[in-house]
Protein backbone atom coordinates (compact mmCIF):
# COMPACT_ATOMS: atom_id res chain seq x y z
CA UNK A 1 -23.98 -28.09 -16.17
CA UNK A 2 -26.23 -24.68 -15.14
CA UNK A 3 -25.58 -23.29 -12.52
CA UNK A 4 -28.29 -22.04 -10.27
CA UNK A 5 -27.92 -19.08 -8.22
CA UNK A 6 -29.61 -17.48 -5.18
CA UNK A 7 -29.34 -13.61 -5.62
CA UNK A 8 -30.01 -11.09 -2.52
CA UNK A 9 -30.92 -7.52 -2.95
CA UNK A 10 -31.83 -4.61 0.04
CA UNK A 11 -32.41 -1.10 0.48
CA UNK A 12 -30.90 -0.69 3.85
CA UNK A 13 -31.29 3.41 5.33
CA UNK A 14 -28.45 3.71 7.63
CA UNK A 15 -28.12 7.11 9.59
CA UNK A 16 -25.26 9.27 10.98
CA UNK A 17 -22.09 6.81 10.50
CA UNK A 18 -18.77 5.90 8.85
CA UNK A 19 -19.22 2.19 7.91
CA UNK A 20 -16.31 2.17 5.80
CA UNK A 21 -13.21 5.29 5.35
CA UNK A 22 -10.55 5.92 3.16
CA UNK A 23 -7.26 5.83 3.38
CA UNK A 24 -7.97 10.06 4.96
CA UNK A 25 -10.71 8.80 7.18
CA UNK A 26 -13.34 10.09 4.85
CA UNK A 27 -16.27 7.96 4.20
CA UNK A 28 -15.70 5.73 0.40
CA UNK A 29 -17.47 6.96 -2.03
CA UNK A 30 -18.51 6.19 -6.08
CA UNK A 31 -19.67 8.74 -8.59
CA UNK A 32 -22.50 6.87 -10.39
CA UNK A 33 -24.98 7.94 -12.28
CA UNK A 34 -23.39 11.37 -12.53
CA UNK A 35 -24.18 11.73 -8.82
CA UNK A 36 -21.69 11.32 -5.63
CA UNK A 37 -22.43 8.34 -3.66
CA UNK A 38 -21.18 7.01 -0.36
CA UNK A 39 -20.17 3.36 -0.74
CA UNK A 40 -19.25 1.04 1.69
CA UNK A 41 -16.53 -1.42 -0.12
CA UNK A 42 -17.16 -5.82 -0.65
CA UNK A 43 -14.90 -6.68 1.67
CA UNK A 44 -15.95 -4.46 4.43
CA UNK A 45 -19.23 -5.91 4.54
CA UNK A 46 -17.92 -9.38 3.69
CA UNK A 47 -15.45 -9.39 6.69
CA UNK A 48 -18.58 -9.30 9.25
CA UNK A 49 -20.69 -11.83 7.22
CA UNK A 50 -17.96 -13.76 7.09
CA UNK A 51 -17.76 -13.72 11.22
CA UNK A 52 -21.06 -14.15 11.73
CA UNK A 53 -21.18 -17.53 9.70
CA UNK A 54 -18.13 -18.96 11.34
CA UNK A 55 -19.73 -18.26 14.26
CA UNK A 56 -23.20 -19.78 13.71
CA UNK A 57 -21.33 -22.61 12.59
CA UNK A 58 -18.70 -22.97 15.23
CA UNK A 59 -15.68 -23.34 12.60
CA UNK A 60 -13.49 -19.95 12.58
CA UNK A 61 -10.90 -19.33 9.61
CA UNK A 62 -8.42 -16.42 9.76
CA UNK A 63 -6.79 -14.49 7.30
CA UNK A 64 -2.87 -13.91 8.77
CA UNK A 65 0.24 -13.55 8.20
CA UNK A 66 0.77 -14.76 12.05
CA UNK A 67 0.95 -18.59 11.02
CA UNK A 68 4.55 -18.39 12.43
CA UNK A 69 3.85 -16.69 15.32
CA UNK A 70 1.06 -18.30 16.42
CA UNK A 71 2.89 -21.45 16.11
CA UNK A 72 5.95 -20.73 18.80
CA UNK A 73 3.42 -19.05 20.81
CA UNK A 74 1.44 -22.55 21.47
CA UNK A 75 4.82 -24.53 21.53
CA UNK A 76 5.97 -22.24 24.36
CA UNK A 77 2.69 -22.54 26.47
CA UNK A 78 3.73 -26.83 26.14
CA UNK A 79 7.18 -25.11 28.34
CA UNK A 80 9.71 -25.22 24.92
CA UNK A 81 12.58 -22.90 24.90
CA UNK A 82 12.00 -19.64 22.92
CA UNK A 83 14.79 -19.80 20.68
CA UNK A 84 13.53 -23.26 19.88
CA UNK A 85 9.85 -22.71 19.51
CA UNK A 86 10.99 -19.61 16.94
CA UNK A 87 12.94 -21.77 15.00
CA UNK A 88 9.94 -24.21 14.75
CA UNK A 89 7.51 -21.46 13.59
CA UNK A 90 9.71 -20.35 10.80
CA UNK A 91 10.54 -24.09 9.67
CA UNK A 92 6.47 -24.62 8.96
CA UNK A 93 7.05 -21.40 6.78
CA UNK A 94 10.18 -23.04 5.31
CA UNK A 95 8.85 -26.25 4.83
CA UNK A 96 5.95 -25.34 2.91
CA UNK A 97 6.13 -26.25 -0.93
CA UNK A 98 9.38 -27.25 -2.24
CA UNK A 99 10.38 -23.00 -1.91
CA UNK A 100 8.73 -22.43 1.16
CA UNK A 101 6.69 -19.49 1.95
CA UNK A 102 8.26 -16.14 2.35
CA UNK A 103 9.23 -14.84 5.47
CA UNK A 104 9.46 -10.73 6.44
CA UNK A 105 10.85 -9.62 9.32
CA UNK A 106 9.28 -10.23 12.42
CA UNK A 107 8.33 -13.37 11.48
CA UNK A 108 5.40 -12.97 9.13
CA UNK A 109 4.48 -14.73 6.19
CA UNK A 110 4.59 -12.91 3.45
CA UNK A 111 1.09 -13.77 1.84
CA UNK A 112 -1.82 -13.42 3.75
CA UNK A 113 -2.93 -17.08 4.58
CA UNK A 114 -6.72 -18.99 5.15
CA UNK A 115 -7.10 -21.41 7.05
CA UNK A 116 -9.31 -23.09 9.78
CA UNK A 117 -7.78 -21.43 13.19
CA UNK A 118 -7.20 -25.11 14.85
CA UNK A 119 -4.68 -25.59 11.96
CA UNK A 120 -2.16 -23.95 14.63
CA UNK A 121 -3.19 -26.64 16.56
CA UNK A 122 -2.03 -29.13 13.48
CA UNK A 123 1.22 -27.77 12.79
CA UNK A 124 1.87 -27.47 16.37
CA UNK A 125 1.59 -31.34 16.60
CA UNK A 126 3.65 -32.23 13.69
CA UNK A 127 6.33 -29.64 15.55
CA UNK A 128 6.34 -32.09 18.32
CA UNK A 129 7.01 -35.26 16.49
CA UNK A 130 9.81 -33.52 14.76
CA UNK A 131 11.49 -32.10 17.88
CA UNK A 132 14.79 -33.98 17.55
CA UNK A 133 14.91 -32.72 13.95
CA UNK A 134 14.66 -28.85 15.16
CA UNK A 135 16.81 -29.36 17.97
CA UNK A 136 19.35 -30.52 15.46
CA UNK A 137 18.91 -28.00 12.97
CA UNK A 138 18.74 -24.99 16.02
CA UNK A 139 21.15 -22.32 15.20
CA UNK A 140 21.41 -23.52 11.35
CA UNK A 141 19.61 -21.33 10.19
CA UNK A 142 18.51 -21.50 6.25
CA UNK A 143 21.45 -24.26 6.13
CA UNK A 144 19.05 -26.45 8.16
CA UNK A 145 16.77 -26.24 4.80
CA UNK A 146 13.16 -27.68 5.28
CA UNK A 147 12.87 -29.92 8.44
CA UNK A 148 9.32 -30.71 8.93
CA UNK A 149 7.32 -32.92 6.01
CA UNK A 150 6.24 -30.81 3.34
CA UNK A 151 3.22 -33.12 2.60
CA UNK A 152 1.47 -32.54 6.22
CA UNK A 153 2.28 -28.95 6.40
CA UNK A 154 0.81 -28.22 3.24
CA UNK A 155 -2.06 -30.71 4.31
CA UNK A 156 -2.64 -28.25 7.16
CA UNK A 157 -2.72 -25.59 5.08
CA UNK A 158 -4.82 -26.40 2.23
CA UNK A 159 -7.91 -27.23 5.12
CA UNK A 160 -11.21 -25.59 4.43
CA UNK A 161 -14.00 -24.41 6.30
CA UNK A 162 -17.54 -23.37 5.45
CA UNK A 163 -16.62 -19.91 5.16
CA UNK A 164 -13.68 -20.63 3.14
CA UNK A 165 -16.04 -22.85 0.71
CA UNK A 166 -18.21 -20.01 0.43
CA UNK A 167 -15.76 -16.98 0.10
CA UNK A 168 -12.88 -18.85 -2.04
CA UNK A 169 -9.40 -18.37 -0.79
CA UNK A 170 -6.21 -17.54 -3.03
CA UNK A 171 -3.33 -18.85 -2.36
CA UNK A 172 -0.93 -19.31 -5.63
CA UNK A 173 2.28 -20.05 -3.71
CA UNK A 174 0.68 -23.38 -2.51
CA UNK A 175 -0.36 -25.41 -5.62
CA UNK A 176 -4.09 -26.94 -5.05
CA UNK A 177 -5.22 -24.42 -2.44
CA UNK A 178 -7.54 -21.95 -4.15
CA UNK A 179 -10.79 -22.17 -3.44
CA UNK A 180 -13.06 -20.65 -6.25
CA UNK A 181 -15.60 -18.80 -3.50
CA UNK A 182 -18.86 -19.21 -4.51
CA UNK A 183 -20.49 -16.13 -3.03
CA UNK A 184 -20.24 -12.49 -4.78
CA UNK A 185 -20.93 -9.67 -2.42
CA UNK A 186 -20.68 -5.82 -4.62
CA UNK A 187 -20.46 -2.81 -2.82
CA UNK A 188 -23.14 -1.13 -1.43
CA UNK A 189 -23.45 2.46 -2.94
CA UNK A 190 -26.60 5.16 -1.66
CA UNK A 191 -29.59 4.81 -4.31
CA UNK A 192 -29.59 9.08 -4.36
CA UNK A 193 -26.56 11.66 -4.39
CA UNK A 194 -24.83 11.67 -1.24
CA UNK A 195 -21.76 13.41 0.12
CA UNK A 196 -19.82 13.28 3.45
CA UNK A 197 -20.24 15.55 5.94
CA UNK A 198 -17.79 16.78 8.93
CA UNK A 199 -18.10 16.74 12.44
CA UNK A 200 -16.54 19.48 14.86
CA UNK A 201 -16.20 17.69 18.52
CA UNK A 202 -14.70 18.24 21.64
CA UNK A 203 -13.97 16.14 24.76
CA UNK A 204 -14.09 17.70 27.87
CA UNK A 205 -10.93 16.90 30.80
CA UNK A 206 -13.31 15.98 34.26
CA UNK A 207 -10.47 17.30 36.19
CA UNK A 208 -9.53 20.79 35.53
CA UNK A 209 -10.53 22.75 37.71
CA UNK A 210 -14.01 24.76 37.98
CA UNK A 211 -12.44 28.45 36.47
CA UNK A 212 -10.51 26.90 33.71
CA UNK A 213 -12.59 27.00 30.52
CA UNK A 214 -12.31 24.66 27.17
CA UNK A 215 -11.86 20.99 26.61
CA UNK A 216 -9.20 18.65 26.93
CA UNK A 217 -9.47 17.07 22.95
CA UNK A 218 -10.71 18.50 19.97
CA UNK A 219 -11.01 17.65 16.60
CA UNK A 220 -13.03 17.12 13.12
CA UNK A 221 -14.60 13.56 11.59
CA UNK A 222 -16.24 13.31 8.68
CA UNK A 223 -19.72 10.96 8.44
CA UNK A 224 -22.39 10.26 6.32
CA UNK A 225 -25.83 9.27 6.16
CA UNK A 226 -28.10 7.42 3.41
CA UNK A 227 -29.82 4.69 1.96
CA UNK A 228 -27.85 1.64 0.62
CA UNK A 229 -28.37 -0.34 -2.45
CA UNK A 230 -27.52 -3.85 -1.74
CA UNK A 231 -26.45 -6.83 -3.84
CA UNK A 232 -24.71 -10.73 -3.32
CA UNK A 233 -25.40 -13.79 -5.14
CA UNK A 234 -24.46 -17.23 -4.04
CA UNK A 235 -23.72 -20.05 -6.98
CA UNK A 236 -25.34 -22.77 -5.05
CA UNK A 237 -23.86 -25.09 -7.44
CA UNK A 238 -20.22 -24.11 -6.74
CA UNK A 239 -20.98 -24.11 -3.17
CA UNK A 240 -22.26 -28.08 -3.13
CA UNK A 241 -19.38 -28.87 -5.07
CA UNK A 242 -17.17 -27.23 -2.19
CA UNK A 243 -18.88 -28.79 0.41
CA UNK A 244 -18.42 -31.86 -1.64
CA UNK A 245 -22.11 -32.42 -2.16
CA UNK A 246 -22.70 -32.09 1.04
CA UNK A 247 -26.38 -30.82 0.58
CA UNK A 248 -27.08 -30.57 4.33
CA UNK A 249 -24.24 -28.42 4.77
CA UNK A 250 -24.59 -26.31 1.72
CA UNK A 251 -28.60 -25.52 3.57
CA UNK A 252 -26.82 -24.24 6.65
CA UNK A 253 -24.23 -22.33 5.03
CA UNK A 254 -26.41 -21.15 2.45
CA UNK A 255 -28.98 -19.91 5.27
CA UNK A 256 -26.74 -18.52 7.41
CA UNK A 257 -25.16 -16.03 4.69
CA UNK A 258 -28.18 -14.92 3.52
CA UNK A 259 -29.77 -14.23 7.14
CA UNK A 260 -26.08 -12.28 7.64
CA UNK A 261 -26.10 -10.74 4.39
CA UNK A 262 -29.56 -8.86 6.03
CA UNK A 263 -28.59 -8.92 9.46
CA UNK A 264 -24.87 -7.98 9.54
CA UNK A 265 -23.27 -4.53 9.82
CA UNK A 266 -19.93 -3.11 9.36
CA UNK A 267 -18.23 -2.33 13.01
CA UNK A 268 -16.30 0.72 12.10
CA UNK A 269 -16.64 3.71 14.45
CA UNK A 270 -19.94 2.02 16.06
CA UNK A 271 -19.47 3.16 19.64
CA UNK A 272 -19.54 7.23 18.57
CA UNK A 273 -22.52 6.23 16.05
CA UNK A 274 -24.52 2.75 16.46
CA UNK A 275 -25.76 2.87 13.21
CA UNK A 276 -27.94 -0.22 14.07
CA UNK A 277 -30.56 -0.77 11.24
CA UNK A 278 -31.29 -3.40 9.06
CA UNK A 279 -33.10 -3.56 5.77
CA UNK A 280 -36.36 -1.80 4.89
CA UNK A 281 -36.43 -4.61 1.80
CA UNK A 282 -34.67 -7.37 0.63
CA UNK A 283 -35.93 -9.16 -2.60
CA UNK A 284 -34.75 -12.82 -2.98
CA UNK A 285 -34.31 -14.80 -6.37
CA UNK A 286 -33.48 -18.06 -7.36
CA UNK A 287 -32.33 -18.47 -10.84
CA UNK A 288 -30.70 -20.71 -13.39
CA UNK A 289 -27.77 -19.34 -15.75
CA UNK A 290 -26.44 -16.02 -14.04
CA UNK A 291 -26.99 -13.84 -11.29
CA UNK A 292 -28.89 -10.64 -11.84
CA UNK A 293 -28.03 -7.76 -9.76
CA UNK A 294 -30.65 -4.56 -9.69
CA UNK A 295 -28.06 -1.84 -9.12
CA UNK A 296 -29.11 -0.11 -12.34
CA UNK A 297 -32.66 0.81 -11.24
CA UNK A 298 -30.59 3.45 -9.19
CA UNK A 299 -28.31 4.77 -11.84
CA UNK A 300 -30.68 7.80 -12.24
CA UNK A 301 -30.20 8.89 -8.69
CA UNK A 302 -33.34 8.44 -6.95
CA UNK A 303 -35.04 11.85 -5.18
CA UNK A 304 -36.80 12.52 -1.97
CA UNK A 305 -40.32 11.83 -1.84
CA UNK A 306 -42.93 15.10 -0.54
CA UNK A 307 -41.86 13.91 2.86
CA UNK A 308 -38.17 14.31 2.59
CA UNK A 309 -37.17 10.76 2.53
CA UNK A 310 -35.24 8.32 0.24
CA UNK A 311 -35.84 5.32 1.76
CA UNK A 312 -39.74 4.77 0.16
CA UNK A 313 -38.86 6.06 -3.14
CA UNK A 314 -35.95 3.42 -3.00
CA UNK A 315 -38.26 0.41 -2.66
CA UNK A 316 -40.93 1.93 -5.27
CA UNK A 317 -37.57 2.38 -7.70
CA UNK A 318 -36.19 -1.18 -7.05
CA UNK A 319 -39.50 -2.93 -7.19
CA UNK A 320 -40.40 -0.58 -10.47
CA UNK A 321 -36.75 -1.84 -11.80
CA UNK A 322 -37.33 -5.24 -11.35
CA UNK A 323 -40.83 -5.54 -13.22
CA UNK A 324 -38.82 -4.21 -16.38
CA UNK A 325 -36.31 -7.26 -16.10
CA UNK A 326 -38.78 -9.59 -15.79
CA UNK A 327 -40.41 -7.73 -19.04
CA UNK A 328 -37.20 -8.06 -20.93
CA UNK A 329 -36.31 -12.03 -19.66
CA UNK A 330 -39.63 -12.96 -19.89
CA UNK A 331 -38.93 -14.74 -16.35
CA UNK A 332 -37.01 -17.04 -17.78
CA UNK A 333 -34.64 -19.13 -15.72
CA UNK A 334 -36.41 -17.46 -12.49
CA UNK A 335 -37.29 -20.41 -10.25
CA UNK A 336 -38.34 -18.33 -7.25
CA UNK A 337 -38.82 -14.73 -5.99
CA UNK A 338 -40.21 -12.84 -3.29
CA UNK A 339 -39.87 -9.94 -1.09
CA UNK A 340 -40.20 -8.72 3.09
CA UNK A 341 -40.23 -5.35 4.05
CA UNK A 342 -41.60 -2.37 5.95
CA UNK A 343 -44.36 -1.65 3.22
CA UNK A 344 -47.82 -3.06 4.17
CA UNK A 345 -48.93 -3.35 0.52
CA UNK A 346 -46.64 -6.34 -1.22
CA UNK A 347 -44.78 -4.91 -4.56
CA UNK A 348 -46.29 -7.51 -6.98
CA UNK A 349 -43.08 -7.21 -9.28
CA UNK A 350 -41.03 -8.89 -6.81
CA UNK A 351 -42.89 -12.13 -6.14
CA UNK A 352 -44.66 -13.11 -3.49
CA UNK A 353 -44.55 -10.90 0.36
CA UNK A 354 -43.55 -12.91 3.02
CA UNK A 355 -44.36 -11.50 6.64
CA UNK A 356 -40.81 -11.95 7.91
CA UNK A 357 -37.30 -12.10 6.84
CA UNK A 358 -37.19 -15.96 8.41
CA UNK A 359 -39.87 -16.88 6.39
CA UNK A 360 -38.83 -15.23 3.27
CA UNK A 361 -34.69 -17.15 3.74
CA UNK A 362 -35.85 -20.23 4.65
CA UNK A 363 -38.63 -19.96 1.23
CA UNK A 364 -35.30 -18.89 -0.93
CA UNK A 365 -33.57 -21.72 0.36
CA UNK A 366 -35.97 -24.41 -0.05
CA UNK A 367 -36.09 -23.63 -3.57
CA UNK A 368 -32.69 -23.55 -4.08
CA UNK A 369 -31.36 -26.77 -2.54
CA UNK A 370 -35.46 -28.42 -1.67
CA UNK A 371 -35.47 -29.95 1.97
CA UNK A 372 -35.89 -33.56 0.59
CA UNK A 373 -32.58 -33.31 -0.53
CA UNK A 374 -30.76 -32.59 2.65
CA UNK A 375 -29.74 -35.71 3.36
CA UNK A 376 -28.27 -36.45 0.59
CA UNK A 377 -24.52 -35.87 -0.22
């Protein structure tokens, strides 16, 4: 079967920040093009889409190695011992799979687990019923060996939620609980050479006294400052088949990533820089056989226009770009495009210009999973 897609570009200018450092604080960057450019990594920006979709739809999933934890921590608000309630948090570790999931010191898991957050909730439950069991096997340790049912816990475990539909989850120490994700998010990367650039502050002590001189902190940051190619695609296809052809739901999922894929902004550093723009243009397609990103129009590094700025010549390069696709495909397999953005005249290469982002999503959408289908499954 083809699979259709729903692919989201922007050109995003996003002043003085630090969206996204290195492992030295710097901002990431990419050499492409034979240019420096400041990047801001997939998951970065993933992490707050991610957030704000859970949160439009009122299902949260974490990613955690606290399963454990989390686990003695509600048993001991319902008044069990501590040394009981530990031993109870490391037996739904234990009695996951017929190994049983790693355990580090302190507790943790040692893969990094997805799962709906009132799974805790779950496996606190089936700690209950089993309380004779743990009491029995209390001081055991491994000896005990697995005392809670290894069906339910991995039951628990192997739950989904929209977001983990949508973003995929992999989990190979539990056999059936991948998730292929359906969305693709690349990193963002400036459309024109960019490099970081360092800040010399100081924080000044309110109480020393009037003759002493200086500050109480001071130090260097780096920042930077540019304008951001962005690219995701969504297989709608994969995504209906998560939501088990839930068409309704895919609509609401679907609509809320791609309103957060414009909307949503990495948090880091955003009290010293509130870096609070959103796209100047985003270009939406819907197309059969494979997504189609437009991060080449901006491998020749894109200059500033006679007024100094990137951000126009961005949108003349990406619209420009995308004509000479549709050239090459003949627009085949294109079931829908069109653009939103600052410019007042429409950029005829990228379909047709909607007057808002709302109207341009909810356009995208309908094409991609039509509104007389919503009530189907």
């Amino acid at each position: 079967m083809t699979s259709l897609y729903l692919d989201l570009s922007a050109i995003q200018s996003v002043p003085a920040s630090n969206l996204n450092r290195d492992d030295l604080g710097s901002p990431k960057s990419v050499r492409y093009g034979n240019a420096n450019r400041i990047r801001v990594s997939s998951q970065s920006w993933k992490r707050v889409m991610r957030h704000g979709v859970e949160e439009d739809l009122g299902e949260k999933a974490a990613r955690t190695r606290l399963v454990p934890a989390k686990v003695r921590a509600a048993l001991i608000s319902r008044k069990w011992p501590a040394d009981l309630a530990e031993f109870a948090g490391t037996q739904v570790a234990m009695s996951a799979t017929k190994k049983g999931l790693g355990l580090e010191s302190g507790g943790h898991t040692s893969i990094l687990l997805f799962l709906p957050e009132a799974g805790i909730d779950d496996l606190t439950t089936i700690c209950v019923e089993y309380r004779e069991a743990l009491e029995a096997g209390l001081g055991k340790g491994k000896k005990a060996g697995a005392l809670l049912p290894s069906d339910r816990i991995e039951a628990v475990l192997k739950k989904r939620t929209a977001s983990i539909s949508l973003l995929g989850r992999m989990l190979a120490e539990l056999p059936g609980a991948n998730v292929d994700g359906a969305a693709q998010v690349a990193h963002a990367f400036t459309t024109h050479a960019s490099e970081p650039q360092r800040d010399y502050f100081t924080a000044v002590d309110d109480w020393v006294g009037e003759a002493d001189s200086g500050s109480g902190h001071l130090n260097t940051a780096e920042f930077s400052a540019g304008v951001f190619y962005r690219f995701a695609s969504v297989n709608v296809t994969d995504l209906l088949t998560n939501l088990e052809g839930d068409t309704k739901a895919a609509r609401t999922v679907l609509s809320s990533f791609a309103d957060h894929f414009l909307m949503s902004l990495p948090q880091a550093k955003r009290n010293s820089t509130a870096p609070h723009t959103i796209p100047d243009l985003a270009y939406l397609a819907v197309r059969s056989h494979r997504p189609m990103s437009l991060a080449a129009a901006f491998e020749t590094p894109v200059t500033a226009d006679r007024a100094g700025g990137f951000s126009r010549p961005s949108r003349m390069a990406l619209a420009d770009y995308a004509g000479h696709l549709h050239r090459l495909t003949g627009n085949r397999r294109r079931i829908f495009h069109g653009h939103a953005g600052v410019d007042r005249e429409p950029h005829d290469n990228m379909g047709h210009a909607h007057g808002s982002y709302d109207e341009l999503l909810s356009a995208a959408v309908d094409a991609a999973l039509p509104e007389t289908e919503a009530g189907s499954r």
